[in-house]
Protein backbone atom coordinates (compact mmCIF):
# COMPACT_ATOMS: atom_id res chain seq x y z
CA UNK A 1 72.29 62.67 -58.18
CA UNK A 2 68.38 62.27 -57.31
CA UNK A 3 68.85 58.27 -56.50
CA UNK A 4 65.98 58.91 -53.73
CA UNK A 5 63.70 60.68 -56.24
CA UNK A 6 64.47 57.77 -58.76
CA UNK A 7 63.61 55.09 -55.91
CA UNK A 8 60.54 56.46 -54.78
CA UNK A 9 59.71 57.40 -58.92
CA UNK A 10 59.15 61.03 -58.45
CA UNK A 11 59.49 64.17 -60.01
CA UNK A 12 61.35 66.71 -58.68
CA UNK A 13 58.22 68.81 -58.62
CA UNK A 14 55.69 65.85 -56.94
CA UNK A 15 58.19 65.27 -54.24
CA UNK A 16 58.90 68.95 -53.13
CA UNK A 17 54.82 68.62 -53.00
CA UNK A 18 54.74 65.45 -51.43
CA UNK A 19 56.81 66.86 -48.65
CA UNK A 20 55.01 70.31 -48.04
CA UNK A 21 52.70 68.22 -47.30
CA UNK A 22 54.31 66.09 -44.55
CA UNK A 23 55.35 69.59 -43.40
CA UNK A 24 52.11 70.73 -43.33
CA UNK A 25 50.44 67.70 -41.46
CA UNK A 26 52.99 67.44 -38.98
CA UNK A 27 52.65 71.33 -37.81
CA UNK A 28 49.09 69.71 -37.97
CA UNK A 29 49.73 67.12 -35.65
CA UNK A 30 51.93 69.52 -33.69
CA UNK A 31 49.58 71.57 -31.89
CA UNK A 32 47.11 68.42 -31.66
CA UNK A 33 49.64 67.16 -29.14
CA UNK A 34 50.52 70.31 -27.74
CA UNK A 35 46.11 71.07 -27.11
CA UNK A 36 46.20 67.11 -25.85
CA UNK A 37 49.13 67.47 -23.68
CA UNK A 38 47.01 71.07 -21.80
CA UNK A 39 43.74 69.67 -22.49
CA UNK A 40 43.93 65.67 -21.82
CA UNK A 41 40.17 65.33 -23.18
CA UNK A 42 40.93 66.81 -26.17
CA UNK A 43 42.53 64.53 -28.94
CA UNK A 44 42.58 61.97 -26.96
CA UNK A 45 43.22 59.75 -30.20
CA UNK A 46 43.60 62.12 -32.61
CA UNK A 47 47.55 61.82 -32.61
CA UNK A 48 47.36 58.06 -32.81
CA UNK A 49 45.05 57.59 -35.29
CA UNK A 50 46.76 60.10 -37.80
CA UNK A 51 49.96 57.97 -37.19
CA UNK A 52 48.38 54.78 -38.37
CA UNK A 53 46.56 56.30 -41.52
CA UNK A 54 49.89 57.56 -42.31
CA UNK A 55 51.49 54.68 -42.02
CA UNK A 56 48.94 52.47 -43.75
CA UNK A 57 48.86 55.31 -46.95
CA UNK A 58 52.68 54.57 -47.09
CA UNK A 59 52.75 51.20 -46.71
CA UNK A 60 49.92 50.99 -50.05
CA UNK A 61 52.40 53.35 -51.70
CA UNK A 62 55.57 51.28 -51.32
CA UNK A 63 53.85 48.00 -52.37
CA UNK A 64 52.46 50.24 -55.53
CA UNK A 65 56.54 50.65 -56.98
């Protein structure tokens, strides 16, 4: 029933956490872009940056299962 839970080896609990968080960076990340897209010289890397951290803490969670 949870195969995605047991792939990732998560808890019910950590993942519903795991994924406020997402939700919580990308509302984040939301009105970075909306302040860049009004204000060019604002963020101007912000965006990008947060996209590669991201990735790169994902990437050094996969290889850790």
């Amino acid at each position: 029933m949870f195969k995605h839970l047991d792939e990732k080896n998560m808890s019910y609990f950590s993942h519903y956490i795991r994924a406020l968080q997402f939700a919580v960076w990308s509302f984040k990340m939301y009105f970075v872009c909306i302040i860049h897209a009004v204000f060019p010289n604002i963020f101007c890397d912000t965006f990008s940056y947060e996209i590669l951290r991201l990735a790169k803490q994902l990437e050094e969670e996969d290889a850790k299962h």
